[in-house]
N, C-alpha and C. Protein backbone atom coordinates (compact mmCIF):
# COMPACT_ATOMS: atom_id res chain seq x y z
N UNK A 1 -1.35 26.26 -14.64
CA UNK A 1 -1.72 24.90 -14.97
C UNK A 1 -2.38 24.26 -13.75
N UNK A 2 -3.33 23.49 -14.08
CA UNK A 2 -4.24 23.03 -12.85
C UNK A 2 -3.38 21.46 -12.93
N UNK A 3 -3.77 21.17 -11.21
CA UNK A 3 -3.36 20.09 -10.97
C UNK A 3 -4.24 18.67 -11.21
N UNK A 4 -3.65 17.47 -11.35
CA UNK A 4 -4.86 16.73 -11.80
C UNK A 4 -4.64 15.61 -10.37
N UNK A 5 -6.43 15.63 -10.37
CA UNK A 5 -6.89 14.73 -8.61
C UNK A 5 -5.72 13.77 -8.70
N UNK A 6 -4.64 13.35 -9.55
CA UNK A 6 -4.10 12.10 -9.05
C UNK A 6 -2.92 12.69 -8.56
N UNK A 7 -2.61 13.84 -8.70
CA UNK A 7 -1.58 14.72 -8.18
C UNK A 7 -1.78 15.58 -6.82
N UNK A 8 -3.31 15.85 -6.88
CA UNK A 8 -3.28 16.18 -5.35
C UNK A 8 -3.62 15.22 -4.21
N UNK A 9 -3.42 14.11 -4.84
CA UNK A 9 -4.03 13.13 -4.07
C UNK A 9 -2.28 12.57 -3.82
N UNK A 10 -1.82 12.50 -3.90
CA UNK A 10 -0.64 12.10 -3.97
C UNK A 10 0.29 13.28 -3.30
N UNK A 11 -0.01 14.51 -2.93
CA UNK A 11 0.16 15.26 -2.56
C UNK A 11 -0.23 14.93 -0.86
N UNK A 12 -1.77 14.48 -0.67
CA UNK A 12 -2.04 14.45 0.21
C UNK A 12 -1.44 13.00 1.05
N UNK A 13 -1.13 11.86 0.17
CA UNK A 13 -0.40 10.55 0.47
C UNK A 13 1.36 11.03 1.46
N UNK A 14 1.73 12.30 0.45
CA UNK A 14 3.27 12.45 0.96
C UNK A 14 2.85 13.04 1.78
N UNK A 15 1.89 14.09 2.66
CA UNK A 15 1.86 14.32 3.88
C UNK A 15 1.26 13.60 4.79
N UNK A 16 0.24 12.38 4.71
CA UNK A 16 0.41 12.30 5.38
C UNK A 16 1.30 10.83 6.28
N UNK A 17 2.30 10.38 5.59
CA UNK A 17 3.68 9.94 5.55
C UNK A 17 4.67 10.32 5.72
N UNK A 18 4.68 11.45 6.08
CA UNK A 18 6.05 12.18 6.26
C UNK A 18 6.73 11.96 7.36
N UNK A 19 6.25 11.65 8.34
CA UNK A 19 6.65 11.40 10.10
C UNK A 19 6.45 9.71 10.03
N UNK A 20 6.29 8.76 9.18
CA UNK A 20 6.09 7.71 8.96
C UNK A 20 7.63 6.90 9.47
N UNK A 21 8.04 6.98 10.31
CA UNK A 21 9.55 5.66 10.70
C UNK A 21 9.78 4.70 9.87
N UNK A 22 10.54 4.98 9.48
CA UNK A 22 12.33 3.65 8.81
C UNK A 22 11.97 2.66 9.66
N UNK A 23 11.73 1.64 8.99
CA UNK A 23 11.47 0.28 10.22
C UNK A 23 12.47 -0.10 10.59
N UNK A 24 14.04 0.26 9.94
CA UNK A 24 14.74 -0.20 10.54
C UNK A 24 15.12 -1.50 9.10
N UNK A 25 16.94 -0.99 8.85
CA UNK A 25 17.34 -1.97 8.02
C UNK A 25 16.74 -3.91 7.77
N UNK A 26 16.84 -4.38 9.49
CA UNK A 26 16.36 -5.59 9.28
C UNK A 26 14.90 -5.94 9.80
N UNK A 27 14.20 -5.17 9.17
CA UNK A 27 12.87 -5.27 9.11
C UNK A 27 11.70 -4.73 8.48
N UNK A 28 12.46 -4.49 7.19
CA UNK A 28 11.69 -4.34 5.61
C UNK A 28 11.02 -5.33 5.43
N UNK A 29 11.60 -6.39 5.25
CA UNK A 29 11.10 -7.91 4.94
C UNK A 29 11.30 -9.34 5.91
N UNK A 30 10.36 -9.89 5.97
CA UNK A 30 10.52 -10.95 6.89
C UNK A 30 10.23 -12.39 5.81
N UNK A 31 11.43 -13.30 5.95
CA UNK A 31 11.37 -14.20 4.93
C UNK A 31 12.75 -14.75 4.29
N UNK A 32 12.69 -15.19 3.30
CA UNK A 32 14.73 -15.67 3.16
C UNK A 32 14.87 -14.86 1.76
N UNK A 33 13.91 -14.30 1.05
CA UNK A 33 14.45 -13.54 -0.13
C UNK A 33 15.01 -12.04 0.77
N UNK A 34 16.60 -11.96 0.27
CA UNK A 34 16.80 -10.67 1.20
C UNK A 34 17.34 -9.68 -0.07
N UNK A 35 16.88 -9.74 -1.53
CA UNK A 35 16.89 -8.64 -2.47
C UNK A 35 16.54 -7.53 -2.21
N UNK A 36 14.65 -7.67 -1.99
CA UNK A 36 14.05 -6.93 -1.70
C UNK A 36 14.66 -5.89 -0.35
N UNK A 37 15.15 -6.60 0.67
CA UNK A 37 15.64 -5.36 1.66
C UNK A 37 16.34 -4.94 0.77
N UNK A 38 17.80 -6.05 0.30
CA UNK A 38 19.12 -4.85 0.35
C UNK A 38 18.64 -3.69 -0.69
N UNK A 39 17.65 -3.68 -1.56
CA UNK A 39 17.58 -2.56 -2.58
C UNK A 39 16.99 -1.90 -1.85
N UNK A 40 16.38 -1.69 -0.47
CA UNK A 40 15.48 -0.89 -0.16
C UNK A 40 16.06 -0.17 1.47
N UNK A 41 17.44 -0.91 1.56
CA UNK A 41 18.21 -0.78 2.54
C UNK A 41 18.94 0.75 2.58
N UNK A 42 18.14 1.07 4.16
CA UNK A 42 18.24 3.00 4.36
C UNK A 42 17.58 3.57 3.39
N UNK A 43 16.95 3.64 2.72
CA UNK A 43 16.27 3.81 1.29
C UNK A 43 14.78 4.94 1.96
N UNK A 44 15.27 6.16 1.72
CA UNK A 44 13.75 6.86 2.03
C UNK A 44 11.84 6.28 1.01
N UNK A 45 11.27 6.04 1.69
CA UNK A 45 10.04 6.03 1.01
C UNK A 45 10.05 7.02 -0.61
N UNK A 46 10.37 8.35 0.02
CA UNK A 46 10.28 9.26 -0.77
C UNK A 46 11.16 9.14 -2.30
N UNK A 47 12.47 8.35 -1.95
CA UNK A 47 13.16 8.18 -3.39
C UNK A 47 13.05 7.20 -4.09
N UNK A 48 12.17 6.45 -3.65
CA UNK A 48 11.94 4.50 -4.56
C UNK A 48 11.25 5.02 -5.61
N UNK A 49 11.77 5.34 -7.13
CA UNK A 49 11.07 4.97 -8.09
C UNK A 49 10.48 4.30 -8.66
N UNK A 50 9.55 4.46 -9.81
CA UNK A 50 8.46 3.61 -9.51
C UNK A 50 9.62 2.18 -11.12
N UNK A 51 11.06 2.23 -11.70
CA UNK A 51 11.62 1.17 -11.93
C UNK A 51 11.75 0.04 -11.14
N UNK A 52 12.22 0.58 -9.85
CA UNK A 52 12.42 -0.22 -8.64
C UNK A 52 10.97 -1.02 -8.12
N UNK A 53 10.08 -0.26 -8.33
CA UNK A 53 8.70 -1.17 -7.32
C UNK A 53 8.56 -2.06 -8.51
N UNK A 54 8.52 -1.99 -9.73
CA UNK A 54 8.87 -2.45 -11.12
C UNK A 54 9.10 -4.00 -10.85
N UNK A 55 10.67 -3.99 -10.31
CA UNK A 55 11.40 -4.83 -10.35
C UNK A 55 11.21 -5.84 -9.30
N UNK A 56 10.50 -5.43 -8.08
CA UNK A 56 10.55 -6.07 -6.63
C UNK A 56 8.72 -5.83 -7.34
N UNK A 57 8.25 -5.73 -7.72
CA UNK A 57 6.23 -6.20 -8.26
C UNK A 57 5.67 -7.32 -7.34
N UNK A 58 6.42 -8.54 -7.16
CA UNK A 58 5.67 -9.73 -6.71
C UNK A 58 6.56 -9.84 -5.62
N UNK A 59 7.68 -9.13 -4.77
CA UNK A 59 7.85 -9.52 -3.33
C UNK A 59 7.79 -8.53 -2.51
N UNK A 60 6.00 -7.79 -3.37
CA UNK A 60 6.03 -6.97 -1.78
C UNK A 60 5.12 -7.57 -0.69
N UNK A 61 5.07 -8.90 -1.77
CA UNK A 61 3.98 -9.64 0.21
C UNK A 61 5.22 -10.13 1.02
N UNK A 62 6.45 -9.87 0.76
CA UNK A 62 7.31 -10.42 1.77
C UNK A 62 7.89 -9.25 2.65
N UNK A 63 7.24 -8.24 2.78
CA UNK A 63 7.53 -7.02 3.89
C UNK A 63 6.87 -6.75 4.93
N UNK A 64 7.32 -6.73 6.08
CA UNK A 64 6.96 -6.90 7.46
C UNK A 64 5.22 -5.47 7.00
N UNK A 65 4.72 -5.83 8.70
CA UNK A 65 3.83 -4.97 8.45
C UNK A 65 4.48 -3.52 8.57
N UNK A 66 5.52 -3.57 8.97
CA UNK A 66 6.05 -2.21 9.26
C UNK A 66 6.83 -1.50 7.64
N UNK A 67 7.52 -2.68 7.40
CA UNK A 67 7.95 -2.11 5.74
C UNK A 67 7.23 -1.80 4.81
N UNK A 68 6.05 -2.40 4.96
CA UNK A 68 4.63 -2.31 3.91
C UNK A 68 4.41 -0.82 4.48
N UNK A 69 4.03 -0.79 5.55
CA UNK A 69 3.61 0.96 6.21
C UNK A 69 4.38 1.74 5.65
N UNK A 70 5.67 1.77 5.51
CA UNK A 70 6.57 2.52 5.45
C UNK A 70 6.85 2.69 3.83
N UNK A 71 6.62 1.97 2.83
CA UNK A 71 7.26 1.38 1.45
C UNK A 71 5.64 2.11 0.85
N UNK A 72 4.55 1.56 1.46
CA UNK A 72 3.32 2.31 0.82
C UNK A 72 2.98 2.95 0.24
N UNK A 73 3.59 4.49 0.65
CA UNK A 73 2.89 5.26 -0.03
C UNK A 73 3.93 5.93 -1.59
N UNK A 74 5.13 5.17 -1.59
CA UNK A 74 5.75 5.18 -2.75
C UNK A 74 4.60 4.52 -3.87
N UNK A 75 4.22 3.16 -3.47
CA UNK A 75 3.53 2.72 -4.43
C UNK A 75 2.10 3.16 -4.53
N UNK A 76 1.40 3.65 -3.79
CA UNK A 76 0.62 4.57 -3.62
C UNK A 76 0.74 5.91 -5.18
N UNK A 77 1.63 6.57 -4.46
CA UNK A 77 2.07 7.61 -5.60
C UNK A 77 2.18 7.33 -6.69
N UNK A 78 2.90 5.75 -6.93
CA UNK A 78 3.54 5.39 -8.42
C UNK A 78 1.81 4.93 -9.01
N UNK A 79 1.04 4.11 -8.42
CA UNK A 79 -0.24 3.80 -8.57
C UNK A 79 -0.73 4.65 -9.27
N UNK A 80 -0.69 6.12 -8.77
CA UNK A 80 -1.67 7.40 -9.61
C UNK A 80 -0.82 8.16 -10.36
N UNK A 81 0.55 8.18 -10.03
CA UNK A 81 0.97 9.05 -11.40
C UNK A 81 2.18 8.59 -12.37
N UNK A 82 1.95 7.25 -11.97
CA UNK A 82 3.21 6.44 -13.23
C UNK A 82 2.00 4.91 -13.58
N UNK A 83 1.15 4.97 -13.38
CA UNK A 83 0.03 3.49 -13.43
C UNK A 83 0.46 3.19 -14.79
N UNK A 84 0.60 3.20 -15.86
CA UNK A 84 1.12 2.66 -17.22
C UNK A 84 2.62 2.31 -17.57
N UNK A 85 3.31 2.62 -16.32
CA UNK A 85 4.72 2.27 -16.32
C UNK A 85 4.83 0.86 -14.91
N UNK A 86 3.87 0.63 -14.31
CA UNK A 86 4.67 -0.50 -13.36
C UNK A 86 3.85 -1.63 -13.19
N UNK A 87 3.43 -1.86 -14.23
CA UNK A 87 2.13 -2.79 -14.16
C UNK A 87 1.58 -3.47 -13.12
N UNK A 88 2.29 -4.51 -12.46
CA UNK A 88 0.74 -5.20 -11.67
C UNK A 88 1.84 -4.65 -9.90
N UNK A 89 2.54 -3.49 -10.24
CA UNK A 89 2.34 -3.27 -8.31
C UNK A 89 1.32 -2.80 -8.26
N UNK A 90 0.30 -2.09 -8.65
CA UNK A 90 -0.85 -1.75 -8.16
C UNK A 90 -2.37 -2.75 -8.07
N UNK A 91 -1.62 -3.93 -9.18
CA UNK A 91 -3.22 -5.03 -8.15
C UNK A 91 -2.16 -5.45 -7.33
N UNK A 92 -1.27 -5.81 -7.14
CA UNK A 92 -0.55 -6.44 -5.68
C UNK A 92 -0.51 -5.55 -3.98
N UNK A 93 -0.37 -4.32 -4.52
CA UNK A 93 -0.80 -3.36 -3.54
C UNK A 93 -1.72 -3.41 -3.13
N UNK A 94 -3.15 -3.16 -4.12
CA UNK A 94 -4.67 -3.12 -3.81
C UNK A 94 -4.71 -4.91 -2.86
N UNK A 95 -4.28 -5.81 -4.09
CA UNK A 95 -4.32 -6.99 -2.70
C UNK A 95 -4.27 -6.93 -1.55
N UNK A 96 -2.54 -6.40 -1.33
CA UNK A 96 -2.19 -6.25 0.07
C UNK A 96 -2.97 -5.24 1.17
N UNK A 97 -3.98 -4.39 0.43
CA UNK A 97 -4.90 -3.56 1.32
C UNK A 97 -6.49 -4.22 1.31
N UNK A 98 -6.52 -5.03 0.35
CA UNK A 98 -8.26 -6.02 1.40
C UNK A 98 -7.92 -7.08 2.15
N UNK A 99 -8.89 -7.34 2.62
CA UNK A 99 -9.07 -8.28 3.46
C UNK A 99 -9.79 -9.62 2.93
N UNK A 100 -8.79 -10.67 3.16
CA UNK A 100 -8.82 -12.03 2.10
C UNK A 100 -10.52 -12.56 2.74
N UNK A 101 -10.92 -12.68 3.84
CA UNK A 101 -11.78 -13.00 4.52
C UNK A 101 -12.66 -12.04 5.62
N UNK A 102 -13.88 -12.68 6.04
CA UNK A 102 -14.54 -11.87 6.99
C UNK A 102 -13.76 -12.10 8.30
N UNK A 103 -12.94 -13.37 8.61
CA UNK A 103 -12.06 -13.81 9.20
C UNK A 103 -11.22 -12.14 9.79
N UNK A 104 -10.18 -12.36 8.80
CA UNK A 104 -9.26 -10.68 8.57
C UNK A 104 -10.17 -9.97 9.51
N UNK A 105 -11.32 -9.41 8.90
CA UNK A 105 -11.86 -8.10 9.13
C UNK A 105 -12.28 -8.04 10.71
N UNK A 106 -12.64 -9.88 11.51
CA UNK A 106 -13.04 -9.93 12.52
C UNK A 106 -11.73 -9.74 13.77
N UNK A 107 -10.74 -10.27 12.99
CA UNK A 107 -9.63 -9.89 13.55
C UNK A 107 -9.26 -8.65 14.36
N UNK A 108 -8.83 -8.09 12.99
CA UNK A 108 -8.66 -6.42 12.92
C UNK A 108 -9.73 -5.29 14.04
N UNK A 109 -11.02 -6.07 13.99
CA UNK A 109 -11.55 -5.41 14.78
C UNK A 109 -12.21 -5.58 16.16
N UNK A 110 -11.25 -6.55 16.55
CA UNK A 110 -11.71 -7.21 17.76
C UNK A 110 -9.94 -6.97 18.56
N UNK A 111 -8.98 -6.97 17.52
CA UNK A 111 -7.95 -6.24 17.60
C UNK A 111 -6.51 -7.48 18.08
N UNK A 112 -7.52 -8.65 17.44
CA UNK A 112 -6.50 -9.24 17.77
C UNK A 112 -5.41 -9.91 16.34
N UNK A 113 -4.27 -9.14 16.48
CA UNK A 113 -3.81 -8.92 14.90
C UNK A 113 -2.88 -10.05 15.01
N UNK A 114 -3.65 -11.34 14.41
CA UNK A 114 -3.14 -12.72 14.56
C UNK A 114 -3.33 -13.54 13.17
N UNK A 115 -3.36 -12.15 12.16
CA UNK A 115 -3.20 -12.71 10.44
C UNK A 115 -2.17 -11.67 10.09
N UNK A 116 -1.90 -11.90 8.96
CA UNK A 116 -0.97 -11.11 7.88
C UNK A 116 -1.82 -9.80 7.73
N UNK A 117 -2.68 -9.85 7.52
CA UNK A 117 -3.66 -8.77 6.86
C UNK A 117 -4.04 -7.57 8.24
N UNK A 118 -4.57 -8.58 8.97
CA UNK A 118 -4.72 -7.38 10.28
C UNK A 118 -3.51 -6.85 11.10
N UNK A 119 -2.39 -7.45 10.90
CA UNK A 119 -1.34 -6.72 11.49
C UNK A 119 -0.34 -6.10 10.25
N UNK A 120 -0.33 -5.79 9.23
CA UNK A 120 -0.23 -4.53 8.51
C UNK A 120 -1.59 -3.59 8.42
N UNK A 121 -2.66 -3.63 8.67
CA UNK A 121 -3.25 -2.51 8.55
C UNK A 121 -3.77 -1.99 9.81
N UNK A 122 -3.37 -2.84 11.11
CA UNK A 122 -2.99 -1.80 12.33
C UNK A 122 -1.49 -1.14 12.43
N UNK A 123 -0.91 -1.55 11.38
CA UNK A 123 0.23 -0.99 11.23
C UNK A 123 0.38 0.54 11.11
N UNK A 124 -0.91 1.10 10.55
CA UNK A 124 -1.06 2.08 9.78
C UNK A 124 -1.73 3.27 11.32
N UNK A 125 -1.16 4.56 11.41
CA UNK A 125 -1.89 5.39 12.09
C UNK A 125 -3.06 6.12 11.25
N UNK A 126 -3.97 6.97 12.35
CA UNK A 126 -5.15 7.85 11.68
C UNK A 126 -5.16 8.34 10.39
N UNK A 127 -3.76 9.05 10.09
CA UNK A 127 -3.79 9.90 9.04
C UNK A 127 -3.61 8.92 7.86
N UNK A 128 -2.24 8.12 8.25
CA UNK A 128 -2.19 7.27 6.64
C UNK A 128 -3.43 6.43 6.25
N UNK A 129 -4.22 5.61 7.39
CA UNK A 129 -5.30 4.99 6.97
C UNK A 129 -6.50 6.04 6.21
N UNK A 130 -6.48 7.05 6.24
CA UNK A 130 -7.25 8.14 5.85
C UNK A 130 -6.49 8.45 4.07
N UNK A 131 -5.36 8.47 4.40
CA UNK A 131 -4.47 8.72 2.97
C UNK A 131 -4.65 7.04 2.03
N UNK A 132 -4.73 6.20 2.53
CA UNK A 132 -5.07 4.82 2.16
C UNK A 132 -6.34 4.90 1.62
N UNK A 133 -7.57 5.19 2.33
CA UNK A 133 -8.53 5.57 1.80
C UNK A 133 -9.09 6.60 1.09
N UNK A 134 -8.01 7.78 0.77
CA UNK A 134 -8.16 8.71 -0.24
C UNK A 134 -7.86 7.66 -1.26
N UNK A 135 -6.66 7.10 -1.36
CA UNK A 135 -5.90 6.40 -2.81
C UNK A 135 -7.15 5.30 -3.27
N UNK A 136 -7.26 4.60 -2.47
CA UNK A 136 -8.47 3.24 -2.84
C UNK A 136 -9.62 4.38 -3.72
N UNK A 137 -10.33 5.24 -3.44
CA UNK A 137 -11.40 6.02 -3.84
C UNK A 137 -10.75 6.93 -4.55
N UNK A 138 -9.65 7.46 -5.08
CA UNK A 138 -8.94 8.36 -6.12
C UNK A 138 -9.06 7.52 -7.16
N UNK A 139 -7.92 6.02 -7.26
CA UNK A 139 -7.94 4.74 -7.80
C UNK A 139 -9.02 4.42 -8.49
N UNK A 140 -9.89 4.47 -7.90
CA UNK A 140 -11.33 3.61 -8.33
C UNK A 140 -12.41 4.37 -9.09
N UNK A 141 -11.96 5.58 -9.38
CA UNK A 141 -12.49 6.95 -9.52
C UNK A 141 -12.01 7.14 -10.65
N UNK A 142 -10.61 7.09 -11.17
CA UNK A 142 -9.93 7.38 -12.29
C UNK A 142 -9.73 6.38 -12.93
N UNK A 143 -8.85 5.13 -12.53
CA UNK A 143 -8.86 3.68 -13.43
C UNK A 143 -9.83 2.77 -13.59
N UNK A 144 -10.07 2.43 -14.62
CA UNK A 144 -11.17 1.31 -14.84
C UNK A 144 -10.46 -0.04 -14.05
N UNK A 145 -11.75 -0.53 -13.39
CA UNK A 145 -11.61 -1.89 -12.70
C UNK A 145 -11.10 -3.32 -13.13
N UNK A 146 -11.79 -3.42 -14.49
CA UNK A 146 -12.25 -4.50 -14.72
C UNK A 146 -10.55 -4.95 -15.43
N UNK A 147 -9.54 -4.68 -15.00
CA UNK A 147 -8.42 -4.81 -15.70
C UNK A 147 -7.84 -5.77 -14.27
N UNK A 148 -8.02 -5.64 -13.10
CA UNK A 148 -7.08 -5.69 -11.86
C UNK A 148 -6.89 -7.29 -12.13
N UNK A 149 -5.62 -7.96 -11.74
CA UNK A 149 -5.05 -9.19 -11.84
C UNK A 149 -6.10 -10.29 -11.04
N UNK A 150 -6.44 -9.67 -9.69
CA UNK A 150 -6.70 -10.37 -8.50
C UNK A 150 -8.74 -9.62 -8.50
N UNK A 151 -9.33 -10.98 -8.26
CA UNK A 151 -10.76 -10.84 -8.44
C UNK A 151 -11.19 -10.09 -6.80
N UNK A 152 -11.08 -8.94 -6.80
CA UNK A 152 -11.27 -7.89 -5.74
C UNK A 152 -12.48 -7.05 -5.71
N UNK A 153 -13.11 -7.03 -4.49
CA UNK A 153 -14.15 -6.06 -4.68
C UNK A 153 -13.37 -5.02 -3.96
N UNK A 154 -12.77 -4.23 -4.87
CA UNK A 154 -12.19 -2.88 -4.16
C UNK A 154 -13.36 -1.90 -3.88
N UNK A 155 -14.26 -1.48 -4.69
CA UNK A 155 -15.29 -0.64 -3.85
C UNK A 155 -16.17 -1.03 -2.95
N UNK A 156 -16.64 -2.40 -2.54
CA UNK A 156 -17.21 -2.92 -1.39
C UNK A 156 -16.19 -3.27 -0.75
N UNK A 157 -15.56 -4.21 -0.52
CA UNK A 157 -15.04 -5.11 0.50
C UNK A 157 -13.79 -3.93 0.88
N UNK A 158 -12.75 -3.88 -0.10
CA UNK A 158 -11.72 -3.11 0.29
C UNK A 158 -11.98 -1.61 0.73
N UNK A 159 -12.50 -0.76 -0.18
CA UNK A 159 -12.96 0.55 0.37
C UNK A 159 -13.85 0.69 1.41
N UNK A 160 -14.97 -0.11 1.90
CA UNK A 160 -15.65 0.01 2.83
C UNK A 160 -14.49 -0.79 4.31
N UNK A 161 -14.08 -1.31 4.13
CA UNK A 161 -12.87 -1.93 5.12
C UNK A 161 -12.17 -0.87 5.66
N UNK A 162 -11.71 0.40 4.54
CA UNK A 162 -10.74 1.26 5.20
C UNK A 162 -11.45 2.60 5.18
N UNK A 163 -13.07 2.34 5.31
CA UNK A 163 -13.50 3.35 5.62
C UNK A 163 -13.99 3.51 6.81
N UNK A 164 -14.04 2.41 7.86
CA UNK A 164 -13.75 2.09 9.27
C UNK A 164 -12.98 1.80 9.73
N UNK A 165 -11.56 1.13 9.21
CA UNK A 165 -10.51 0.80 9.68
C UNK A 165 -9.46 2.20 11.11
């Protein structure tokens, strides 16, 4: 049986995450909702089903840049091979990976990570930003667009963002 691109792509997400660090119990989330940690408290990337991203959908903008790094590529995975079971974590995800402004992007690359946006996606080393930009271009490749919650140019703004990032 052949594998399908959203499976080897997701293949390629869990490696290159694997050496990815536990941020550390109190620093999943930064903020006063503390649900979201305790369900995610000691919690490998690797075992968060995609019920759970389900349930926590709208407070994953409340995770440090380090919990977002770390929590990613679960929803990543659930994105390409559960997308009809967790509805909008994947426009909230895709959110959380563009850049709201040219602002952001001037940030990020001048390196001074003094927004929300540019200090989770220097959060990210070589390989995952590379695995980030497999998923954005797997994503965009297999699901139709014109469904996403949030008015995004994921193939300009967002994919070209993390194709220099």
């Amino acid at each position: 049986m052949t594998d399908t691109l959203q499976q080897r792509v997701a293949r390629q997400i869990e490696l290159a995450f694997t050496d990815t660090p536990y941020p550390g119990d109190n620093a999943i989330t930064a903020g006063d909702d503390e649900s979201l940690a305790a369900a995610l408290k000691g919690q490998k990337w690797q075992a968060v089903g995609h019920e759970l991203l389900y349930r926590f959908r709208w407070d994953m903008f409340l995770f440090t840049p380090e919990g977002f790094r770390y929590y990613a590529p679960a929803m990543m995975r659930a994105a390409l091979l559960q997308h009809d079971q967790i509805g909008t974590v994947t426009d909230n995800l895709i959110f959380c990976l563009t850049p709201q402004s040219q602002e952001q992007i001037n940030n990020y690359v001048a390196g001074e990570y003094n927004d929300y946006f540019s200090r989770r996606a220097s959060a990210f080393n070589a390989a995952e930003k590379t695995a980030v930009l497999t998923f954005l271009d797997t994503f965009a490749a297999v699901y139709p667009l014109g469904y996403l919650l949030y008015d995004i140019d994921l193939v300009g703004t967002t994919i070209e963002f993390w194709k220099y990032a």
